[in-house]
ModelCIF file with pLDDT and N, C-alpha, C, O atoms, coordinates in Angstrom:
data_MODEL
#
_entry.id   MODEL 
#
_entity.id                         1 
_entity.type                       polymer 
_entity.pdbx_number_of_molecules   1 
#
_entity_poly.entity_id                      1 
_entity_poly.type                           'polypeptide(L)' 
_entity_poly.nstd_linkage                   no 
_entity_poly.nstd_monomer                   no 
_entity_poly.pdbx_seq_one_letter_code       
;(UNK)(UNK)(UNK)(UNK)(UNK)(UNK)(UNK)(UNK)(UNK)(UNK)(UNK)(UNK)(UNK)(UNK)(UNK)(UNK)
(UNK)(UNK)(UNK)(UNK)(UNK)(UNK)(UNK)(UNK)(UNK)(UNK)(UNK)(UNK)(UNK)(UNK)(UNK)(UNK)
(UNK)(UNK)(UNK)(UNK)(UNK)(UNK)(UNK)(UNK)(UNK)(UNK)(UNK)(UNK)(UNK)(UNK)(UNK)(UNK)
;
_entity_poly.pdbx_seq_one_letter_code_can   XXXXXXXXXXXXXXXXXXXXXXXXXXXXXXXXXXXXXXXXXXXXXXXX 
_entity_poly.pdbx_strand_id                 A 
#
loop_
_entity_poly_seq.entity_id 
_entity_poly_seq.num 
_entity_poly_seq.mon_id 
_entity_poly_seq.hetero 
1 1  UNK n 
1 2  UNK n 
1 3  UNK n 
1 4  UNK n 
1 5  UNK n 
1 6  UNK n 
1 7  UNK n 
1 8  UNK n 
1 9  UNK n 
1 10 UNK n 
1 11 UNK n 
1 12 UNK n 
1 13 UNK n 
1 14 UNK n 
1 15 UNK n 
1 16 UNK n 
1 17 UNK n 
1 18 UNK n 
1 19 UNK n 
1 20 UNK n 
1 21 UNK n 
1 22 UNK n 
1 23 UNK n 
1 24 UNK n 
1 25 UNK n 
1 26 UNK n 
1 27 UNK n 
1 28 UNK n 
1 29 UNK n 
1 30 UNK n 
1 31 UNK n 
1 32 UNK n 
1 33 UNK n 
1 34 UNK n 
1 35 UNK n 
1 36 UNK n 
1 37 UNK n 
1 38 UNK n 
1 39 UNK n 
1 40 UNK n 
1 41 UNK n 
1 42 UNK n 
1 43 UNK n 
1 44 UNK n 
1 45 UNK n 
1 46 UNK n 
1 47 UNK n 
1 48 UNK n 
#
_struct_asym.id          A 
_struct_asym.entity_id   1 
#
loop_
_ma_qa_metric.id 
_ma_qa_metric.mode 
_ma_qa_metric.name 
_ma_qa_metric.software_group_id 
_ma_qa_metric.type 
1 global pLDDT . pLDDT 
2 local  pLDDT . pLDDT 
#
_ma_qa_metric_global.metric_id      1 
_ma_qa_metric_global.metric_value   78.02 
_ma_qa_metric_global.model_id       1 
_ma_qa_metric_global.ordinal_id     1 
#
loop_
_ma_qa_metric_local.label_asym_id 
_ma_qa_metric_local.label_comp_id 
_ma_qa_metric_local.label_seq_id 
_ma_qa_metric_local.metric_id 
_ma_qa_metric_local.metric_value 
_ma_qa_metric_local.model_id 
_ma_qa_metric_local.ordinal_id 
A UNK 1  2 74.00 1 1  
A UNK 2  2 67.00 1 2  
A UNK 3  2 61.00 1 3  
A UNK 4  2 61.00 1 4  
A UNK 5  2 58.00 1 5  
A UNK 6  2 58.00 1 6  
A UNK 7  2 55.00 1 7  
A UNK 8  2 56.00 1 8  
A UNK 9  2 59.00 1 9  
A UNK 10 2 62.00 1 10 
A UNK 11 2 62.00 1 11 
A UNK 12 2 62.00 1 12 
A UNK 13 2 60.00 1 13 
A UNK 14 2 60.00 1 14 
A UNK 15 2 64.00 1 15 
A UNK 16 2 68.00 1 16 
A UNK 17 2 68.00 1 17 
A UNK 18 2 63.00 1 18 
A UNK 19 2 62.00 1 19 
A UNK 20 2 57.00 1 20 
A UNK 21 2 62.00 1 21 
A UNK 22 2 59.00 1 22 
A UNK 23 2 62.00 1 23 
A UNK 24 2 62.00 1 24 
A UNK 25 2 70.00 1 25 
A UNK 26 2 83.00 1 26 
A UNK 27 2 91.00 1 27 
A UNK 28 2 94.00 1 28 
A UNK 29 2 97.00 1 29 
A UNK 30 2 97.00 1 30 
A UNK 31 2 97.00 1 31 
A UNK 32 2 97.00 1 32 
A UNK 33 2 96.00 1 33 
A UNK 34 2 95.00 1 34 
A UNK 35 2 93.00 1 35 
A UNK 36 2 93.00 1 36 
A UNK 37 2 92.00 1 37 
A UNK 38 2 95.00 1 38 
A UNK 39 2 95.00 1 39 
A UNK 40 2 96.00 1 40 
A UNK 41 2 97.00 1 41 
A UNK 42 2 98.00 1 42 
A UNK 43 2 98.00 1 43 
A UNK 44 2 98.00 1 44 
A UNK 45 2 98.00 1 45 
A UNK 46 2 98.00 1 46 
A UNK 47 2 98.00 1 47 
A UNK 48 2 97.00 1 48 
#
loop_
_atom_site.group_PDB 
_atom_site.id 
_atom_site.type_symbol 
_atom_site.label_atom_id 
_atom_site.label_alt_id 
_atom_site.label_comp_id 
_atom_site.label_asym_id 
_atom_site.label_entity_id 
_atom_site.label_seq_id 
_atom_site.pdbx_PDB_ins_code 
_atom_site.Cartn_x 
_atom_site.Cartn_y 
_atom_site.Cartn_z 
_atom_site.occupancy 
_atom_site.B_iso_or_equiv 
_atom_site.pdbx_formal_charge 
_atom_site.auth_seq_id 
_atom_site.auth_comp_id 
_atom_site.auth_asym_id 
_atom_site.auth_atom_id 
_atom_site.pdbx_PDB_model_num 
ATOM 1   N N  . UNK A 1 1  ? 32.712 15.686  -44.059 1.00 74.00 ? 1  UNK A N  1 
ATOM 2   C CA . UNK A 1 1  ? 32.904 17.066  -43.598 1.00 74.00 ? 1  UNK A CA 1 
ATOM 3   C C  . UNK A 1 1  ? 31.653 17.572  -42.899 1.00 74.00 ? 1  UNK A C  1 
ATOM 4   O O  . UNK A 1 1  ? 30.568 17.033  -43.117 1.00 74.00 ? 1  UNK A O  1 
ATOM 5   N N  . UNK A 1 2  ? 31.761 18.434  -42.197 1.00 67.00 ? 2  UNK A N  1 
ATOM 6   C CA . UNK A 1 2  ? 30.727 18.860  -41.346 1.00 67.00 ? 2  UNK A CA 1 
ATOM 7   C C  . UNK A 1 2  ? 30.038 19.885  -42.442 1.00 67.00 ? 2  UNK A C  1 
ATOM 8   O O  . UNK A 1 2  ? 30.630 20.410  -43.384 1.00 67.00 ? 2  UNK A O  1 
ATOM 9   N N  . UNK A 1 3  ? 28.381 20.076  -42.030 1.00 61.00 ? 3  UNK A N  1 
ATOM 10  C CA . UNK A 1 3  ? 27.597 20.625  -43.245 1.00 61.00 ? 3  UNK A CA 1 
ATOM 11  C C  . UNK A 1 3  ? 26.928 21.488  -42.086 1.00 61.00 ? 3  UNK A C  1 
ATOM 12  O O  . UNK A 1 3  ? 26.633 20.976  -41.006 1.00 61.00 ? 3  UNK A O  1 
ATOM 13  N N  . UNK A 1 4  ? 26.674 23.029  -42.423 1.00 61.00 ? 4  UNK A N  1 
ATOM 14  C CA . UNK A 1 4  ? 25.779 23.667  -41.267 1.00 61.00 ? 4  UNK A CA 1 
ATOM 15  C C  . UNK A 1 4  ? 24.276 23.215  -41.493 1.00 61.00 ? 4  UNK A C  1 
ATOM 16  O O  . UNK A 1 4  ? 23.917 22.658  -42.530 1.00 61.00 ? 4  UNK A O  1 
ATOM 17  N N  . UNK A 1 5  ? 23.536 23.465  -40.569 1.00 58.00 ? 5  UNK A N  1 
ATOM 18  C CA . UNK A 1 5  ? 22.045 23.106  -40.591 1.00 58.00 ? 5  UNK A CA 1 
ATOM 19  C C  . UNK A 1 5  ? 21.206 23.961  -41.353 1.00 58.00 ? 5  UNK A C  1 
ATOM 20  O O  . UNK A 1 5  ? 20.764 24.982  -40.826 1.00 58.00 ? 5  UNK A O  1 
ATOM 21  N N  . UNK A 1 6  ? 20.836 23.567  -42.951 1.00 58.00 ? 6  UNK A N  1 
ATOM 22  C CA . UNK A 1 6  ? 20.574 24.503  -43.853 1.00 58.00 ? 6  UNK A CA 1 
ATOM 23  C C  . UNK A 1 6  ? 19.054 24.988  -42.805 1.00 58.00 ? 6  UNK A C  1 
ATOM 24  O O  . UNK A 1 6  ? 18.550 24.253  -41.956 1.00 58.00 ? 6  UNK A O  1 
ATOM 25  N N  . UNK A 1 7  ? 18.511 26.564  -43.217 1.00 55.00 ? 7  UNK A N  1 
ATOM 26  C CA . UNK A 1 7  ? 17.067 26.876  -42.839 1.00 55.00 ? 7  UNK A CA 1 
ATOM 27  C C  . UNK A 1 7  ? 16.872 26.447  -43.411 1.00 55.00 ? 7  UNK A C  1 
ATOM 28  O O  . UNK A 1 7  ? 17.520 25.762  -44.203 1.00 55.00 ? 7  UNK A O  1 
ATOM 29  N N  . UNK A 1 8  ? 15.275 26.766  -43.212 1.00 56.00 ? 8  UNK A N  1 
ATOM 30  C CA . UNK A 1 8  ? 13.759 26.400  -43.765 1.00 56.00 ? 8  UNK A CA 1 
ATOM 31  C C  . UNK A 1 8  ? 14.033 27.994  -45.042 1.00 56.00 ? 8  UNK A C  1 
ATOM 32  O O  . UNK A 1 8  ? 14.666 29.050  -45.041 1.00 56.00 ? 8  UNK A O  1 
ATOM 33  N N  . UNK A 1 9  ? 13.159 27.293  -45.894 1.00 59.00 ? 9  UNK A N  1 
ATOM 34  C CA . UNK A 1 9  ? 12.950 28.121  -46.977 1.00 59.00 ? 9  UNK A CA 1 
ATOM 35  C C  . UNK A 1 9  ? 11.491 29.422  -46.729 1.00 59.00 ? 9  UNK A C  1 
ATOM 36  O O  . UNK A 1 9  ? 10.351 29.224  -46.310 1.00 59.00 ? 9  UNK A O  1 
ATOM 37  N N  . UNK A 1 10 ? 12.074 30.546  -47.134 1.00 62.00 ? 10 UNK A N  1 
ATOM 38  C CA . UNK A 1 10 ? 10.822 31.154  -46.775 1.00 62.00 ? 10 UNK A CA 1 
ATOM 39  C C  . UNK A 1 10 ? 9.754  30.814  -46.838 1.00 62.00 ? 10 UNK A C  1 
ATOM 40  O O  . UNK A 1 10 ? 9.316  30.076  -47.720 1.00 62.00 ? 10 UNK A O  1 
ATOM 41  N N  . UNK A 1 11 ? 9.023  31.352  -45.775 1.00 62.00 ? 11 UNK A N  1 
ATOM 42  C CA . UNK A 1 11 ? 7.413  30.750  -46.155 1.00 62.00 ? 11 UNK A CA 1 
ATOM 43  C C  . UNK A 1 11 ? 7.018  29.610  -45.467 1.00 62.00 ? 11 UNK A C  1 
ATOM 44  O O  . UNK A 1 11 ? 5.960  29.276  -44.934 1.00 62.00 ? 11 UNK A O  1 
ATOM 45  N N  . UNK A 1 12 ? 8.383  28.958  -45.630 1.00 62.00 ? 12 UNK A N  1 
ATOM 46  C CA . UNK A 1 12 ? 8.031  27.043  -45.291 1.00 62.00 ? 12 UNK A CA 1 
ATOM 47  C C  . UNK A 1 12 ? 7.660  26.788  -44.183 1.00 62.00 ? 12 UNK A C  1 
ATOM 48  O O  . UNK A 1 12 ? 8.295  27.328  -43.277 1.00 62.00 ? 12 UNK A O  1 
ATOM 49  N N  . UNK A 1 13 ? 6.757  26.079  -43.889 1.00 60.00 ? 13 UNK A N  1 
ATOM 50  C CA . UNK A 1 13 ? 6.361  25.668  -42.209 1.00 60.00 ? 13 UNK A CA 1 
ATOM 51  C C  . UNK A 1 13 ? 6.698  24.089  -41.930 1.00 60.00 ? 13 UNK A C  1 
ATOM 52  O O  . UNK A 1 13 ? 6.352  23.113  -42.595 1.00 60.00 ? 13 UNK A O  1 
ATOM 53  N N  . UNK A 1 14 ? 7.472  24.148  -40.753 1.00 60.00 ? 14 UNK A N  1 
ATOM 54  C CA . UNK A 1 14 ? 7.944  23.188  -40.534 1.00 60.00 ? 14 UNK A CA 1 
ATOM 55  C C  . UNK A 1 14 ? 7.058  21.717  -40.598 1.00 60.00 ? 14 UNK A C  1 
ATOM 56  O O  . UNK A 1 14 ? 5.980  21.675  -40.006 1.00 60.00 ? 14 UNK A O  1 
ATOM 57  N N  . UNK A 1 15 ? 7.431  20.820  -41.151 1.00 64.00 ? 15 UNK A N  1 
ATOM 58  C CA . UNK A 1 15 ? 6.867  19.290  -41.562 1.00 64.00 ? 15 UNK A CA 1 
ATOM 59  C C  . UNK A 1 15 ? 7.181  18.325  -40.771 1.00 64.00 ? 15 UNK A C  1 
ATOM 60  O O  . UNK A 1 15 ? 7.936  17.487  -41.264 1.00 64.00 ? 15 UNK A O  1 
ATOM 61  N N  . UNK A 1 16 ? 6.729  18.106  -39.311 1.00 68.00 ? 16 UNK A N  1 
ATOM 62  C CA . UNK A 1 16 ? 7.424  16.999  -38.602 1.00 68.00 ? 16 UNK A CA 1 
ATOM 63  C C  . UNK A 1 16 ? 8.983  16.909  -38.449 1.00 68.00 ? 16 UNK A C  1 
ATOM 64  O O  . UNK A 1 16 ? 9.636  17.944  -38.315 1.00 68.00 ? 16 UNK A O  1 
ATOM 65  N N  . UNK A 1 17 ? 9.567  15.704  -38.467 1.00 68.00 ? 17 UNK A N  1 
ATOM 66  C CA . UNK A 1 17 ? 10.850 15.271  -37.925 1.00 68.00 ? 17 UNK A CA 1 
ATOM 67  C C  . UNK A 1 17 ? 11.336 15.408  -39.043 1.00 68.00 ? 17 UNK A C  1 
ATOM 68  O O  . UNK A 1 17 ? 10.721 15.067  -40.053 1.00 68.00 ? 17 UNK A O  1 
ATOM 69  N N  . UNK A 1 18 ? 12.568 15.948  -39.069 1.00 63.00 ? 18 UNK A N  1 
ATOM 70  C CA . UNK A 1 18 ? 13.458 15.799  -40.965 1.00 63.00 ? 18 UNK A CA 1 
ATOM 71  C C  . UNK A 1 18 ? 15.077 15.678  -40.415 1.00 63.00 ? 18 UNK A C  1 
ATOM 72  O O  . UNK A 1 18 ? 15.640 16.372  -39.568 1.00 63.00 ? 18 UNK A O  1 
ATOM 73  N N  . UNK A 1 19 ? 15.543 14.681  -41.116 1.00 62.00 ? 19 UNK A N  1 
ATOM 74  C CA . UNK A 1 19 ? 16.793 14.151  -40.911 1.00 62.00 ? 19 UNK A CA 1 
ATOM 75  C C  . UNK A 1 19 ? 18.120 14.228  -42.193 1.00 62.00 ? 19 UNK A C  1 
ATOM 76  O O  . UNK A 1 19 ? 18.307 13.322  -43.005 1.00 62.00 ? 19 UNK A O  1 
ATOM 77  N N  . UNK A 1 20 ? 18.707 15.155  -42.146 1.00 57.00 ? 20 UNK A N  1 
ATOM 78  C CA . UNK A 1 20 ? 19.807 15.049  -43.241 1.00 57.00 ? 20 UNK A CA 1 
ATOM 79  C C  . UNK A 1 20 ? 21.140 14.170  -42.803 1.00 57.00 ? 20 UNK A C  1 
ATOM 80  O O  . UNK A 1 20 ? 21.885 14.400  -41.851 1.00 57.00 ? 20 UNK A O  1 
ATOM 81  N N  . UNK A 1 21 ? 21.224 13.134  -43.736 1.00 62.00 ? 21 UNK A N  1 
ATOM 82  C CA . UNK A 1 21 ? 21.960 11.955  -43.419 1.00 62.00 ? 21 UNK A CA 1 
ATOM 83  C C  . UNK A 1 21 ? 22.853 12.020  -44.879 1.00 62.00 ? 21 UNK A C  1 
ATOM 84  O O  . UNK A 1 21 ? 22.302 12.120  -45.975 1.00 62.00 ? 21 UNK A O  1 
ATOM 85  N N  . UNK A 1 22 ? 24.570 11.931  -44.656 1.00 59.00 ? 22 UNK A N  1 
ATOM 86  C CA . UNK A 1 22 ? 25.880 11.603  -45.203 1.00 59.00 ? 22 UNK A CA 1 
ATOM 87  C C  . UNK A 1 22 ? 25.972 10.249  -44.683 1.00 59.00 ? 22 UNK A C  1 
ATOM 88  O O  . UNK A 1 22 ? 25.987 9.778   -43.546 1.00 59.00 ? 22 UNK A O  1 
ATOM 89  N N  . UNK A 1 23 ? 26.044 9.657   -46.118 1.00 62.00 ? 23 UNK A N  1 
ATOM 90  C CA . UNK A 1 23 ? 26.640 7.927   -46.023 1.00 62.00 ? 23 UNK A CA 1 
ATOM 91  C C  . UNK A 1 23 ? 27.930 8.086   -45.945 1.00 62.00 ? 23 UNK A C  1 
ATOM 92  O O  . UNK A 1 23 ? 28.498 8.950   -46.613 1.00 62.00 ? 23 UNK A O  1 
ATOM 93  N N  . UNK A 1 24 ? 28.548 7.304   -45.151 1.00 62.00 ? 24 UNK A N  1 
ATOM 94  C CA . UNK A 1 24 ? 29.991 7.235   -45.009 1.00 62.00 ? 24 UNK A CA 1 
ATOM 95  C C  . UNK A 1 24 ? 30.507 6.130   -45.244 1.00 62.00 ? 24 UNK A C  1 
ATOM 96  O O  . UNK A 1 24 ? 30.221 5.069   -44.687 1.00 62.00 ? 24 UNK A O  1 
ATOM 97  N N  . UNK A 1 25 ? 31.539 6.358   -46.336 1.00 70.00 ? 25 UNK A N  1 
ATOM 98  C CA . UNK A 1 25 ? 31.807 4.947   -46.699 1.00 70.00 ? 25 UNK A CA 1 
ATOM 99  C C  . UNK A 1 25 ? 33.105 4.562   -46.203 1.00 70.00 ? 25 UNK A C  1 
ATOM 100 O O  . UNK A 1 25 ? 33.748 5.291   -45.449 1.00 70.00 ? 25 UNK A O  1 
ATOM 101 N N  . UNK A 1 26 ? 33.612 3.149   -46.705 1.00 83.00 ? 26 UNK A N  1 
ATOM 102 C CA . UNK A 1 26 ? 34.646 2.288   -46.449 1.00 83.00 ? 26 UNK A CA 1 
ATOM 103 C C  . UNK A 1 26 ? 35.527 1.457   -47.016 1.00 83.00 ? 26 UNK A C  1 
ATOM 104 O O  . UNK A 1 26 ? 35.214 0.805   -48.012 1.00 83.00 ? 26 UNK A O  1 
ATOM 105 N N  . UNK A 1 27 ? 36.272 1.407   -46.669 1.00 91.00 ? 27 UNK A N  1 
ATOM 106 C CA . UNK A 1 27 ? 37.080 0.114   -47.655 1.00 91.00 ? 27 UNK A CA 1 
ATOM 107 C C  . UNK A 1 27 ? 37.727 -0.982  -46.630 1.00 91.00 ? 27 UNK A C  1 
ATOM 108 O O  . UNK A 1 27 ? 38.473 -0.446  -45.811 1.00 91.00 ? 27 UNK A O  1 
ATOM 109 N N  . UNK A 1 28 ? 37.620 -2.257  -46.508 1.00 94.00 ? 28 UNK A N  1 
ATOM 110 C CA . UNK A 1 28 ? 38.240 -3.214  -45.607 1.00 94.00 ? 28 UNK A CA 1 
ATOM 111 C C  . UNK A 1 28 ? 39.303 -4.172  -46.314 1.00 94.00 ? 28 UNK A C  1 
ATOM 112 O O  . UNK A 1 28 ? 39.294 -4.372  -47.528 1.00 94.00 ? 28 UNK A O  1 
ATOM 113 N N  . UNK A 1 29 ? 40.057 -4.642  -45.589 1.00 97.00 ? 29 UNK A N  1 
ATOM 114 C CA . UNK A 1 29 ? 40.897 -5.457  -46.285 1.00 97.00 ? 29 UNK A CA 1 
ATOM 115 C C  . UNK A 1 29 ? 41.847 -6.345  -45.215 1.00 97.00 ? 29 UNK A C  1 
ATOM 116 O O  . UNK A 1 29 ? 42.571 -5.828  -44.365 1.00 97.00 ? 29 UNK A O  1 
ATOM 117 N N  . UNK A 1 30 ? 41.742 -7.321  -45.366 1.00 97.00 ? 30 UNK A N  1 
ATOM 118 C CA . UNK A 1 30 ? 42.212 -8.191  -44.391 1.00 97.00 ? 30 UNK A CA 1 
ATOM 119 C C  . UNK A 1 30 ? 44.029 -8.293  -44.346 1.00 97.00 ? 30 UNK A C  1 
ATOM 120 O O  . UNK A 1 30 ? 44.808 -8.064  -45.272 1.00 97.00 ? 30 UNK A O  1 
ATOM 121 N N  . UNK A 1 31 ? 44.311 -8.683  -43.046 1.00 97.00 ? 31 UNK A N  1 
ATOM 122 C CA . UNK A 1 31 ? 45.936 -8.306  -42.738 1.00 97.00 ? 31 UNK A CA 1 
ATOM 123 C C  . UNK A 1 31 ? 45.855 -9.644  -41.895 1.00 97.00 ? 31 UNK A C  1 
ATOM 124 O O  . UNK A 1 31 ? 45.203 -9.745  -40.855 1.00 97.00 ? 31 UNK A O  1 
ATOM 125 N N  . UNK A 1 32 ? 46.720 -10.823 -42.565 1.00 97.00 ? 32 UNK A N  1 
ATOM 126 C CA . UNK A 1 32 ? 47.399 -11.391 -41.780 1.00 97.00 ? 32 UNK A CA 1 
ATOM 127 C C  . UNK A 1 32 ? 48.946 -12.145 -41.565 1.00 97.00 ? 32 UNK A C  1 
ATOM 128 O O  . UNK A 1 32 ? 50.003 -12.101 -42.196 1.00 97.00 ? 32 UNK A O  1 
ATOM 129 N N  . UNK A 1 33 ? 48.470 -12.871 -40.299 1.00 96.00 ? 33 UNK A N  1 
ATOM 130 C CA . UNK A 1 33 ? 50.115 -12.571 -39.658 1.00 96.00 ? 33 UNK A CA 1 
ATOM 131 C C  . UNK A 1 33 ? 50.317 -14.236 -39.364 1.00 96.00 ? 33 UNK A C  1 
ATOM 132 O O  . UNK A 1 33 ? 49.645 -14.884 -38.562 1.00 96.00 ? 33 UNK A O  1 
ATOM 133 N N  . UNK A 1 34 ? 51.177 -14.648 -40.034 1.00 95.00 ? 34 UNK A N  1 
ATOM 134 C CA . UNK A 1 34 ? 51.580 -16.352 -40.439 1.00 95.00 ? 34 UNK A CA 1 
ATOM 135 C C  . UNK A 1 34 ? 53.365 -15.788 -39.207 1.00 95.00 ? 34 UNK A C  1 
ATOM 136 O O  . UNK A 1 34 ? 54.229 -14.941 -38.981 1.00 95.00 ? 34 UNK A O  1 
ATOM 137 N N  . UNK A 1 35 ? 52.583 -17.606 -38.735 1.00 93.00 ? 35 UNK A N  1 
ATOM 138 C CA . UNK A 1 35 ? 54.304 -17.648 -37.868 1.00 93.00 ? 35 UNK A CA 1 
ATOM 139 C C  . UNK A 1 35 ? 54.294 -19.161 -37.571 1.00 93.00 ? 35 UNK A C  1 
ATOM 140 O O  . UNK A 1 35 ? 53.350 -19.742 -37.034 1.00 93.00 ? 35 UNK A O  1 
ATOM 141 N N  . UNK A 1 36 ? 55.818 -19.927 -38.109 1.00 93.00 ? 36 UNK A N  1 
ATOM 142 C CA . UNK A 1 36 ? 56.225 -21.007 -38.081 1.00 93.00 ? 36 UNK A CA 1 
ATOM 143 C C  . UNK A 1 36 ? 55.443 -21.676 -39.390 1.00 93.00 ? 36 UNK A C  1 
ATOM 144 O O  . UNK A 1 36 ? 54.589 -20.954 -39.906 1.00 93.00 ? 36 UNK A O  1 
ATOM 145 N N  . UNK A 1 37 ? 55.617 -22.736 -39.857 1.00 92.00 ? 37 UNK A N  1 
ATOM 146 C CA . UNK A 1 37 ? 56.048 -23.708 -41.322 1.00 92.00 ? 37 UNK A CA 1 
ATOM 147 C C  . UNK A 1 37 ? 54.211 -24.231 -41.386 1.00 92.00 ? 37 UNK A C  1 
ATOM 148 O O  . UNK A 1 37 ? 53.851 -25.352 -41.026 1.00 92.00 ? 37 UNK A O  1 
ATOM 149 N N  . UNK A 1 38 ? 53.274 -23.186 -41.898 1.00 95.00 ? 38 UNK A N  1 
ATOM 150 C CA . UNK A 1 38 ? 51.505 -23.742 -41.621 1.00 95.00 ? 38 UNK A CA 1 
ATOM 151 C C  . UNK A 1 38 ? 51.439 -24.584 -42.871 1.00 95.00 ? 38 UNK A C  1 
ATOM 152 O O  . UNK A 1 38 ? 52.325 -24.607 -43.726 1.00 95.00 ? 38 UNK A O  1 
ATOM 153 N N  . UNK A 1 39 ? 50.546 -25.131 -42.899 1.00 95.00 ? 39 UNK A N  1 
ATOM 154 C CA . UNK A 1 39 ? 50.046 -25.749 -44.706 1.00 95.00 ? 39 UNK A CA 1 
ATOM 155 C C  . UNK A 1 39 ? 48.698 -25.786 -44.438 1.00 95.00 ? 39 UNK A C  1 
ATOM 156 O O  . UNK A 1 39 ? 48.175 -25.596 -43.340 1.00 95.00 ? 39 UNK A O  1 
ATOM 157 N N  . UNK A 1 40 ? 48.173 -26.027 -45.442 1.00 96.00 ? 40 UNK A N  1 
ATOM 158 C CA . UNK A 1 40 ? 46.690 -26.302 -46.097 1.00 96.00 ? 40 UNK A CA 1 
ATOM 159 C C  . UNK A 1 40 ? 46.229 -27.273 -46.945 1.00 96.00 ? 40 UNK A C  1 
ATOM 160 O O  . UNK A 1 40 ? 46.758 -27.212 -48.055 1.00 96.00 ? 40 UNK A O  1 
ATOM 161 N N  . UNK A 1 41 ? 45.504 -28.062 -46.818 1.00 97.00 ? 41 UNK A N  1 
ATOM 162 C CA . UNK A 1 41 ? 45.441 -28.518 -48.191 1.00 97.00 ? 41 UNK A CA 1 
ATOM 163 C C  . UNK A 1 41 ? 43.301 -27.996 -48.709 1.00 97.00 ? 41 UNK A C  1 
ATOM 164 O O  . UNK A 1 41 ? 42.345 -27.487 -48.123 1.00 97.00 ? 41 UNK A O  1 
ATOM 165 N N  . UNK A 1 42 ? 43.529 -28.428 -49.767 1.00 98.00 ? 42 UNK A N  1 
ATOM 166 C CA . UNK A 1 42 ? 41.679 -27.584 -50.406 1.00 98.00 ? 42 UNK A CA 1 
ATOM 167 C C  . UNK A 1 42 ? 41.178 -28.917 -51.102 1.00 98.00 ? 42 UNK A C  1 
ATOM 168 O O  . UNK A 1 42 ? 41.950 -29.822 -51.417 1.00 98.00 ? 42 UNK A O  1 
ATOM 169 N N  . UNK A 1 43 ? 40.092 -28.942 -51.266 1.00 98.00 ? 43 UNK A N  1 
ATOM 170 C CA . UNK A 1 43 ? 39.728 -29.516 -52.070 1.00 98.00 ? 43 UNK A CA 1 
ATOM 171 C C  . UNK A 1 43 ? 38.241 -29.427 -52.798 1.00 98.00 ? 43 UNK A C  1 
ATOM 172 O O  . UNK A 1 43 ? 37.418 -28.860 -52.080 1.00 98.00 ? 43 UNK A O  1 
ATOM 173 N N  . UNK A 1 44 ? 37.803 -29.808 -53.895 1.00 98.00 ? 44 UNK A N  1 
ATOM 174 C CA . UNK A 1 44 ? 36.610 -29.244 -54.646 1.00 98.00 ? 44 UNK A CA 1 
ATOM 175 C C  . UNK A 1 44 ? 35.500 -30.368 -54.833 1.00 98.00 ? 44 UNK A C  1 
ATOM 176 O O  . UNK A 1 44 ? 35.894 -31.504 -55.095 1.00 98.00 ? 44 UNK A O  1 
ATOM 177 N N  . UNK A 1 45 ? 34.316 -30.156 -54.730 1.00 98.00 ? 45 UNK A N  1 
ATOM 178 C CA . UNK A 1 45 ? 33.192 -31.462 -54.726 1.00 98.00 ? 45 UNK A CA 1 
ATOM 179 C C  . UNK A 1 45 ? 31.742 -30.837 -55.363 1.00 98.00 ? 45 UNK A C  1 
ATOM 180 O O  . UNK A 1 45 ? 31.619 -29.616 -55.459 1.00 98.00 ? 45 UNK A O  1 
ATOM 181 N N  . UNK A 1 46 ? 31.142 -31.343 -55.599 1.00 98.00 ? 46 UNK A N  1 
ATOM 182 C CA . UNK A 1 46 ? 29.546 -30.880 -55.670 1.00 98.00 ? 46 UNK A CA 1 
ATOM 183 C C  . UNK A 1 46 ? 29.770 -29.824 -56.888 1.00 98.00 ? 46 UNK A C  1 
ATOM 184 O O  . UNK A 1 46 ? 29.316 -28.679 -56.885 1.00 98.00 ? 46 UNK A O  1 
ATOM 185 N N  . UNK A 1 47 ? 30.351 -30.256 -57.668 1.00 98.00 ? 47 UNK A N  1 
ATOM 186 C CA . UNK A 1 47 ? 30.717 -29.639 -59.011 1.00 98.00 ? 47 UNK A CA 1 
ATOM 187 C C  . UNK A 1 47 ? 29.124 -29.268 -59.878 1.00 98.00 ? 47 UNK A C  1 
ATOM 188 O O  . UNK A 1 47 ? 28.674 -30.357 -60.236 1.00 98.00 ? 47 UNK A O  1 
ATOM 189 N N  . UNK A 1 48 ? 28.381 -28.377 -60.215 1.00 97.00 ? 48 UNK A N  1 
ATOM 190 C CA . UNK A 1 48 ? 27.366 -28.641 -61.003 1.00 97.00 ? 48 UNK A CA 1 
ATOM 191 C C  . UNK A 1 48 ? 26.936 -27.427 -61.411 1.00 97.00 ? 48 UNK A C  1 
ATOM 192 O O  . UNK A 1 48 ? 25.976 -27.337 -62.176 1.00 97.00 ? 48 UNK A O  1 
#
């Protein structure tokens, strides 16, 4: 959501560059799309 640009607190004198930063997060998740008779085969090694 959008946040207004809080002031400076009385008194306060400005301190260089100041950056207010919202992490925005995510969620991903994969979508796929199989067409005609596929196979796979797997296999496991280097067991330790």
């Amino acid at each position: 959501p959008a946040h207004p640009v809080s002031a400076e607190q009385p008194g306060e004198a400005p301190k260089g560059v100041r950056f207010a930063l919202i992490p925005v997060y995510g969620v991903t998740i994969p979508v796929i799309v199989r067409f005609g008779n596929l196979s796979a085969t797997a296999g496991i090694a280097n067991v330790h």
